[in-house]
Structure formats: C-alpha cells, structure tokens
PDB file of N, CA and C in Angstrom:
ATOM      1  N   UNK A   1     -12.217  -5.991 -11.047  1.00  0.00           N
ATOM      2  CA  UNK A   1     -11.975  -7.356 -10.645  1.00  0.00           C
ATOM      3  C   UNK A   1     -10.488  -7.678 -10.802  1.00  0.00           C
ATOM      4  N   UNK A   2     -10.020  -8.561  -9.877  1.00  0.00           N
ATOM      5  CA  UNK A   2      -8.406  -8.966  -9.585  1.00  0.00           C
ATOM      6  C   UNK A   2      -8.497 -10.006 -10.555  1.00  0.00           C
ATOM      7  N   UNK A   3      -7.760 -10.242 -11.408  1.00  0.00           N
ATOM      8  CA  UNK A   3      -7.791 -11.205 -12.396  1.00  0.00           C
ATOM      9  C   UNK A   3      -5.406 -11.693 -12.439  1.00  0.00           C
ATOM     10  N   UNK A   4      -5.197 -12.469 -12.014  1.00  0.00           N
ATOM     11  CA  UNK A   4      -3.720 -12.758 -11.949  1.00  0.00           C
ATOM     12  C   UNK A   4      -3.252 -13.658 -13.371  1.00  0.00           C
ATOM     13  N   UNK A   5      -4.454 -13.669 -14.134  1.00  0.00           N
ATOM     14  CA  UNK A   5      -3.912 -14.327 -15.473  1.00  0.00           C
ATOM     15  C   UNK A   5      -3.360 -13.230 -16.667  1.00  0.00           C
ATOM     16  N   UNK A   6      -4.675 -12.193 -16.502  1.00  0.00           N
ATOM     17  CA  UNK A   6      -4.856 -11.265 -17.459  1.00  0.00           C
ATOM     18  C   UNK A   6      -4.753  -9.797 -16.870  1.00  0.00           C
ATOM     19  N   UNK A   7      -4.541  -9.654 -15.407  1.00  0.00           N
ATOM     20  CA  UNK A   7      -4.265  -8.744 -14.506  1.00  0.00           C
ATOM     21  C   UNK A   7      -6.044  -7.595 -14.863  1.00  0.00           C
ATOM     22  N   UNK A   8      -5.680  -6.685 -14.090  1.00  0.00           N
ATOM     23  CA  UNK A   8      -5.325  -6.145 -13.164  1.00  0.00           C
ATOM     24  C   UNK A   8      -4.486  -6.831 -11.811  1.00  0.00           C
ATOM     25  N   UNK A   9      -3.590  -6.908 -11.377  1.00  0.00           N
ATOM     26  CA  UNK A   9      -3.198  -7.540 -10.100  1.00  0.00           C
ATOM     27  C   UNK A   9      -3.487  -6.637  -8.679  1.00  0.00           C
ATOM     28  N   UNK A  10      -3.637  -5.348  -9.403  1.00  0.00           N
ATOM     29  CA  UNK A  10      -3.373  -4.472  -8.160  1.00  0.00           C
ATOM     30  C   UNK A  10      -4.654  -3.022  -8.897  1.00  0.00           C
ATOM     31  N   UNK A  11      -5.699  -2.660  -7.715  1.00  0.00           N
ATOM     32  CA  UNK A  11      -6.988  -1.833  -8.587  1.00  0.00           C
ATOM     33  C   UNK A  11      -7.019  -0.765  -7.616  1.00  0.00           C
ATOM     34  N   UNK A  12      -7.164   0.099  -7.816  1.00  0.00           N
ATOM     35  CA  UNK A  12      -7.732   1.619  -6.884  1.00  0.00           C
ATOM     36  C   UNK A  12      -8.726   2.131  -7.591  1.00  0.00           C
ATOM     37  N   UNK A  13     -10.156   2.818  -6.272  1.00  0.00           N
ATOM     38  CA  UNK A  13     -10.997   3.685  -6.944  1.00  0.00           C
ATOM     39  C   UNK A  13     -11.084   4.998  -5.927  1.00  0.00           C
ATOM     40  N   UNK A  14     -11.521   5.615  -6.254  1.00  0.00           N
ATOM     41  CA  UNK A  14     -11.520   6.754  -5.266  1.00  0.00           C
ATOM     42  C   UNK A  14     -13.035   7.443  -5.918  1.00  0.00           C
ATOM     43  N   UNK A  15     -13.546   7.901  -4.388  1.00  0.00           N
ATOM     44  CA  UNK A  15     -15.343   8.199  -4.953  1.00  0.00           C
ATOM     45  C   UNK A  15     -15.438   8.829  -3.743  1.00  0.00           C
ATOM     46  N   UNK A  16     -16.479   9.933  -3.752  1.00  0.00           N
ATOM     47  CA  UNK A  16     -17.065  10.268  -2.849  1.00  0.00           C
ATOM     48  C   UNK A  16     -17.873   9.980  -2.034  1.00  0.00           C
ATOM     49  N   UNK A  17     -18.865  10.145  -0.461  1.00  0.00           N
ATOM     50  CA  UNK A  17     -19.650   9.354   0.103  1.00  0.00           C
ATOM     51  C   UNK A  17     -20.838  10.240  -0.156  1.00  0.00           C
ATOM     52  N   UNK A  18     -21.743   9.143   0.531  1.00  0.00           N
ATOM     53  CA  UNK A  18     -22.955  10.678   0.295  1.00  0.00           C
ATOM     54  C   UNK A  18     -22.801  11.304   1.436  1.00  0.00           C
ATOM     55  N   UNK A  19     -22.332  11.522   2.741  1.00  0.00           N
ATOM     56  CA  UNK A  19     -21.436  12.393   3.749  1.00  0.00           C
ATOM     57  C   UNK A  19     -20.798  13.544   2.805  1.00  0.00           C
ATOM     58  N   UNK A  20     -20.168  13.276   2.006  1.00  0.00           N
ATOM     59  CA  UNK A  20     -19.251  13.938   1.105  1.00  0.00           C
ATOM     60  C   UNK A  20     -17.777  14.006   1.903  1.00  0.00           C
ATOM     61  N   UNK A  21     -17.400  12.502   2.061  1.00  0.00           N
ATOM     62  CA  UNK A  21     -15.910  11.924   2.423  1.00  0.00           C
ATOM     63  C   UNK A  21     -15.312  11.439   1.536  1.00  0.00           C
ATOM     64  N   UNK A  22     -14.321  11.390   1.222  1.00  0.00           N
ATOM     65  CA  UNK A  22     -13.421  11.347   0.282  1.00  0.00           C
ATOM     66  C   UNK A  22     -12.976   9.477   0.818  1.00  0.00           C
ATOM     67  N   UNK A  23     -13.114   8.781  -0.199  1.00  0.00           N
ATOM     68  CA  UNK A  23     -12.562   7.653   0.150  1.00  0.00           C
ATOM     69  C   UNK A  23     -11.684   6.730  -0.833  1.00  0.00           C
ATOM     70  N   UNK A  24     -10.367   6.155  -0.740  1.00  0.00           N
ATOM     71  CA  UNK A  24      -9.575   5.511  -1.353  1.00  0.00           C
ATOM     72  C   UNK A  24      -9.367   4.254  -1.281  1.00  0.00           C
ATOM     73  N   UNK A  25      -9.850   3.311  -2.533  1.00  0.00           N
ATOM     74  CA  UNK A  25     -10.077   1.907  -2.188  1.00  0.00           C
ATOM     75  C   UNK A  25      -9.099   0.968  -2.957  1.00  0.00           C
ATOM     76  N   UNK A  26      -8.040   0.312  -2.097  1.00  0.00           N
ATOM     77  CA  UNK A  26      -7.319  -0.198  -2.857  1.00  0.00           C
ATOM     78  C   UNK A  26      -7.451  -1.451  -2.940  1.00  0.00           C
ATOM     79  N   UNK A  27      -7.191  -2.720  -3.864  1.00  0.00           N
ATOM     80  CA  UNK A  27      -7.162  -3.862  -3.828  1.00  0.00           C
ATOM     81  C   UNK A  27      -6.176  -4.301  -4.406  1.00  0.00           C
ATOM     82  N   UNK A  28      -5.608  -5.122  -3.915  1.00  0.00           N
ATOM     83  CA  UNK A  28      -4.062  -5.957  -5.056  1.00  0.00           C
ATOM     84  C   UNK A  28      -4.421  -7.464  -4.417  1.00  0.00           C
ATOM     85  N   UNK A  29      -4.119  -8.365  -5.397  1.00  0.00           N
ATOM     86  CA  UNK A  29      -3.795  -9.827  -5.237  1.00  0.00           C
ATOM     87  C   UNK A  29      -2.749 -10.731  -3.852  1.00  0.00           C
ATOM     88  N   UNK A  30      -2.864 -10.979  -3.158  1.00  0.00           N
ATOM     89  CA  UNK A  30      -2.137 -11.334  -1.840  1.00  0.00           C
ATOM     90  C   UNK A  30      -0.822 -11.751  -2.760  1.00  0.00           C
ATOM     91  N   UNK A  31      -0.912 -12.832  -3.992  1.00  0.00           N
ATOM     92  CA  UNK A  31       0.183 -12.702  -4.812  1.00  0.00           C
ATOM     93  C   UNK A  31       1.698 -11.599  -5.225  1.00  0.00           C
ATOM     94  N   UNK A  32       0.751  -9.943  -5.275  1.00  0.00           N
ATOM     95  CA  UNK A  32       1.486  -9.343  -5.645  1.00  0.00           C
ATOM     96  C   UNK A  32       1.978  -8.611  -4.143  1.00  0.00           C
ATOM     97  N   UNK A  33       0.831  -8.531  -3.054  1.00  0.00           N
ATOM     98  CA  UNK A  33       1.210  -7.469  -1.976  1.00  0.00           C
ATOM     99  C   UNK A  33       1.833  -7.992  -0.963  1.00  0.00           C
ATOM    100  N   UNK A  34       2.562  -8.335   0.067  1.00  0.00           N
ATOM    101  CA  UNK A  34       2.081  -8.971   1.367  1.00  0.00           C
ATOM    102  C   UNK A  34       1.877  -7.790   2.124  1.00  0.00           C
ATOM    103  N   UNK A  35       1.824  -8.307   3.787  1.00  0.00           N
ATOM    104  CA  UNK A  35       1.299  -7.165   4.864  1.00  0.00           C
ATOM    105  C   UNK A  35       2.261  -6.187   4.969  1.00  0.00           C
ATOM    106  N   UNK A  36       3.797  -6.697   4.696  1.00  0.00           N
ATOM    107  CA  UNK A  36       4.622  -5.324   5.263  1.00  0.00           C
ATOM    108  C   UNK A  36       4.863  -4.410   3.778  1.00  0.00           C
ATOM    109  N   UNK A  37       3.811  -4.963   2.922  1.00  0.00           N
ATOM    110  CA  UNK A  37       4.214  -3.876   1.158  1.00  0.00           C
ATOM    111  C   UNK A  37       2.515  -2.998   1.750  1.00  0.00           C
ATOM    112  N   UNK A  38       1.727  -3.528   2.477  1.00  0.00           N
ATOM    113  CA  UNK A  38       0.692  -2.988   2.600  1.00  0.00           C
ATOM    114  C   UNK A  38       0.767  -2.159   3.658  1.00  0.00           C
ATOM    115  N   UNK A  39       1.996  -2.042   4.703  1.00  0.00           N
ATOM    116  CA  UNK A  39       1.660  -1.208   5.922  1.00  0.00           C
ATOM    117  C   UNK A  39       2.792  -0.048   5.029  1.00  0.00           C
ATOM    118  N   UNK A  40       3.620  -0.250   4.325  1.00  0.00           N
ATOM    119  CA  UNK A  40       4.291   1.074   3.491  1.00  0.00           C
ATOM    120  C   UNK A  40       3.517   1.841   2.399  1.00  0.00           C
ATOM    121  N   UNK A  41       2.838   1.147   1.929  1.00  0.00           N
ATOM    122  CA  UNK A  41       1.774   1.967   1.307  1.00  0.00           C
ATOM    123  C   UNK A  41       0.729   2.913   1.973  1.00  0.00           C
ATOM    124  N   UNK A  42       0.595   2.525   3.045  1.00  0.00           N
ATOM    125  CA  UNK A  42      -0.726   3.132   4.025  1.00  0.00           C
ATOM    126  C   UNK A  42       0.244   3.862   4.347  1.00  0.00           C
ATOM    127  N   UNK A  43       1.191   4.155   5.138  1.00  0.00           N
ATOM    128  CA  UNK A  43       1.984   4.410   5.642  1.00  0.00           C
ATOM    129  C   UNK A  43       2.459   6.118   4.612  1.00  0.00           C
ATOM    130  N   UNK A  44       3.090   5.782   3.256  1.00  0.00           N
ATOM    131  CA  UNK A  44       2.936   6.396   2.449  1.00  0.00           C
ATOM    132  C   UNK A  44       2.134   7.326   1.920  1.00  0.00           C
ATOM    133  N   UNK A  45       1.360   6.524   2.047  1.00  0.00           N
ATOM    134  CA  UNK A  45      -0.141   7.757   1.589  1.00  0.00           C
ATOM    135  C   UNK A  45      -1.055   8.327   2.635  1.00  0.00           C
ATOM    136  N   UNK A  46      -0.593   8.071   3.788  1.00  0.00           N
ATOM    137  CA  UNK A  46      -0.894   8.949   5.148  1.00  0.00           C
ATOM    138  C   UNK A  46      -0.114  10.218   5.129  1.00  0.00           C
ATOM    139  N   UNK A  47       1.324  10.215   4.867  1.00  0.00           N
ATOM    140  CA  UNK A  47       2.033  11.231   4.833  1.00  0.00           C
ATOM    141  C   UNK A  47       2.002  11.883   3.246  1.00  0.00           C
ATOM    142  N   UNK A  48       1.538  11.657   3.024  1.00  0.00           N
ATOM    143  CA  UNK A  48       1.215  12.381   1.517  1.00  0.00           C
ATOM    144  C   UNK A  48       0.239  13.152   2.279  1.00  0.00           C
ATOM    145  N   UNK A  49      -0.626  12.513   2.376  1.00  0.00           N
ATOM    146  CA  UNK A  49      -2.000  13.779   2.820  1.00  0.00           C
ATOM    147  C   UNK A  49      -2.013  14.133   3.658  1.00  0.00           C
ATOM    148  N   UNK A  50      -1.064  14.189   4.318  1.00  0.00           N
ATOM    149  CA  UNK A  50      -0.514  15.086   5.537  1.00  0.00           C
ATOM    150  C   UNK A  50      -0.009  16.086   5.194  1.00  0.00           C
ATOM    151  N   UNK A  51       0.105  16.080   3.620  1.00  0.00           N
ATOM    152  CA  UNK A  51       1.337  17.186   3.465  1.00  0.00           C
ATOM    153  C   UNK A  51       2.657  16.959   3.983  1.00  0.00           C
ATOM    154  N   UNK A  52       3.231  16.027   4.056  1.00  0.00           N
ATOM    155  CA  UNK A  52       4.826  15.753   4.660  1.00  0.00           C
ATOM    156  C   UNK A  52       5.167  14.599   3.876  1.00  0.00           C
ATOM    157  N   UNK A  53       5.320  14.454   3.064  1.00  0.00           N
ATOM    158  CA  UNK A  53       5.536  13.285   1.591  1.00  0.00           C
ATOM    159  C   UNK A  53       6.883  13.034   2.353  1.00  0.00           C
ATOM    160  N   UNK A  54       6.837  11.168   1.537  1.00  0.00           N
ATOM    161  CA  UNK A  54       8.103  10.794   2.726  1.00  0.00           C
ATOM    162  C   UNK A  54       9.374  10.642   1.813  1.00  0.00           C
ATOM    163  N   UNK A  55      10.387  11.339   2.235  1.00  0.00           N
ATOM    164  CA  UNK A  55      11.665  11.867   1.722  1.00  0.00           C
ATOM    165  C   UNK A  55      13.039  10.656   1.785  1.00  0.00           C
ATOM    166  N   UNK A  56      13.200   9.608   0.771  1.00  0.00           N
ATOM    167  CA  UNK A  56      13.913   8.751   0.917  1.00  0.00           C
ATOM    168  C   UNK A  56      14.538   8.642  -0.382  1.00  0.00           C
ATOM    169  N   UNK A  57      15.628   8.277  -0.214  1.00  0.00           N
ATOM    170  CA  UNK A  57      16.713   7.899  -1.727  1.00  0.00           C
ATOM    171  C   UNK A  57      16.232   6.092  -1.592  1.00  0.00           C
ATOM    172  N   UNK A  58      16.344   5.624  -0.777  1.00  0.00           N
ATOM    173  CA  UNK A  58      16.256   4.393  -0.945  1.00  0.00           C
ATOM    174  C   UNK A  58      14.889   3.177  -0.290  1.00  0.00           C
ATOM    175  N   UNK A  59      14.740   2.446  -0.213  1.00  0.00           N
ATOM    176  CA  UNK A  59      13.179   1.380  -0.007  1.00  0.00           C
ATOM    177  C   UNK A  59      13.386   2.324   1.412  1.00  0.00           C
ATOM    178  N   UNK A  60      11.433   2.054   1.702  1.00  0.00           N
ATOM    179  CA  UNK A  60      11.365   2.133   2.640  1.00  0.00           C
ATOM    180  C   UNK A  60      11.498   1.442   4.014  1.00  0.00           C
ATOM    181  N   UNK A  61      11.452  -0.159   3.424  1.00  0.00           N
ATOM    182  CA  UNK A  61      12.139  -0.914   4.433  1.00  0.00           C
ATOM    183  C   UNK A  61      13.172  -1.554   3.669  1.00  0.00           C
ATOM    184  N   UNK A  62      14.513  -1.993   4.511  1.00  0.00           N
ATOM    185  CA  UNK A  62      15.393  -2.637   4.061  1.00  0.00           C
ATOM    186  C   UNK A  62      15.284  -4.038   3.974  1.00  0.00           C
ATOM    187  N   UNK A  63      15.403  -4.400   3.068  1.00  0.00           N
ATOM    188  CA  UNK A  63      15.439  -6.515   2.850  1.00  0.00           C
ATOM    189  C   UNK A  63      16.034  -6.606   4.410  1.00  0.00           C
ATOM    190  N   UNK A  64      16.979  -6.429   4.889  1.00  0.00           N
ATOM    191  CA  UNK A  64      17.439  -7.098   6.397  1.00  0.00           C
ATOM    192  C   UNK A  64      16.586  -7.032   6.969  1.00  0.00           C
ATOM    193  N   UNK A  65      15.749  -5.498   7.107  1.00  0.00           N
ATOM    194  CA  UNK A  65      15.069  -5.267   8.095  1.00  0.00           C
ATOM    195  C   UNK A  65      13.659  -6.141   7.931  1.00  0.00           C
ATOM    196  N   UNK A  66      13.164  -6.421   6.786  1.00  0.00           N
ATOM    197  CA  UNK A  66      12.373  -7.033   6.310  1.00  0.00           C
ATOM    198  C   UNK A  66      12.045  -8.489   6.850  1.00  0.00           C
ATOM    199  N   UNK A  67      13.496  -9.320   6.626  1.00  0.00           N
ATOM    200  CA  UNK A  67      13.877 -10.708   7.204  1.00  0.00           C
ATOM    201  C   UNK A  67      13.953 -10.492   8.570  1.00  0.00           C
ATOM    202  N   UNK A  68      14.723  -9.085   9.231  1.00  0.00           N
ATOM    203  CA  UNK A  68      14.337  -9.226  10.918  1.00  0.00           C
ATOM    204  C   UNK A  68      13.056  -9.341  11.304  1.00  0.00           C
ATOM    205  N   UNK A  69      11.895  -8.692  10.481  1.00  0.00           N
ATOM    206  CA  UNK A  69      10.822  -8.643  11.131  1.00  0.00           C
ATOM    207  C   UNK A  69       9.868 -10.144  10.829  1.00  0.00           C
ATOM    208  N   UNK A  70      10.635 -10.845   9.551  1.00  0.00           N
ATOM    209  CA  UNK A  70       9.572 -11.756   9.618  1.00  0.00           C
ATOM    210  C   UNK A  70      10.533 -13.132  10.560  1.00  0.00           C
ATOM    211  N   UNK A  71      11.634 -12.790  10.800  1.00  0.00           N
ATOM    212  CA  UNK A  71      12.076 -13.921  11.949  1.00  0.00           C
ATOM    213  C   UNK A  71      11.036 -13.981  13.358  1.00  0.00           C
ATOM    214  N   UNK A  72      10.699 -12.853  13.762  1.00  0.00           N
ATOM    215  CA  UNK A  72      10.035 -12.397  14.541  1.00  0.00           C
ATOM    216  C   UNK A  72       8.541 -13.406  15.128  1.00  0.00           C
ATOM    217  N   UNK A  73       7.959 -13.761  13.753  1.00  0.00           N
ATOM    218  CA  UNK A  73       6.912 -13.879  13.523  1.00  0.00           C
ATOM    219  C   UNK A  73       7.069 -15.636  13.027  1.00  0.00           C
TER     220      UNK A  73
END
C-alpha cells in the first residue's frame, strides 16, 4: 500500500503467472512520479531486458528538454 505520510511512496512486486510470465508491477504516488519520470523508467527497463542497458553520464531527459515538452502540452 502507497502510504505518503509514512511511505512507501514508490512499491514494486515481481511474480510469476500461472502461464509462467514473468511480470513487473510498479506503483509510486502521482506525488512522487509524473508521466515523463514514468515513460524513462519504462523506457529504462525495456533496455535493460533487452540486454542494451542505457549508457548515459547524465539525466535521461534534460530539465530544458523537459520544460520544452511540457510547453507543448
């Protein structure tokens, strides 16, 4: 459970199906995530399990680029 007093703010479980699919369940507080911290995470952990882990010294999006995209919108 998301609790923003006493946290957890942000929870993952990972379990198998009865298929036997591998599934990763994340939850965080709209507080702590918004949509463009949630499309770098997916984003992130797509290329992880791709085997091609993503290779950066610095954020994956830039604050400018960040403010360009939410002018946008």
């Amino acid at each position: 459970m998301i609790d923003i007093e006493q946290g957890p703010v942000f929870s993952t479980h990972h379990f198998v199906t009865t298929n036997g699919s591998y599934m990763l369940y994340l939850a965080a507080h709209h507080l702590v995530v918004d949509l463009q911290s949630c499309f770098v995470v997916v984003n992130d952990l797509e290329s992880v399990l791709a085997n091609n882990p993503p290779r950066r010294s610095g954020p994956s999006v830039t604050y400018r680029k960040y403010i360009q995209d939410q002018q946008l919108h």
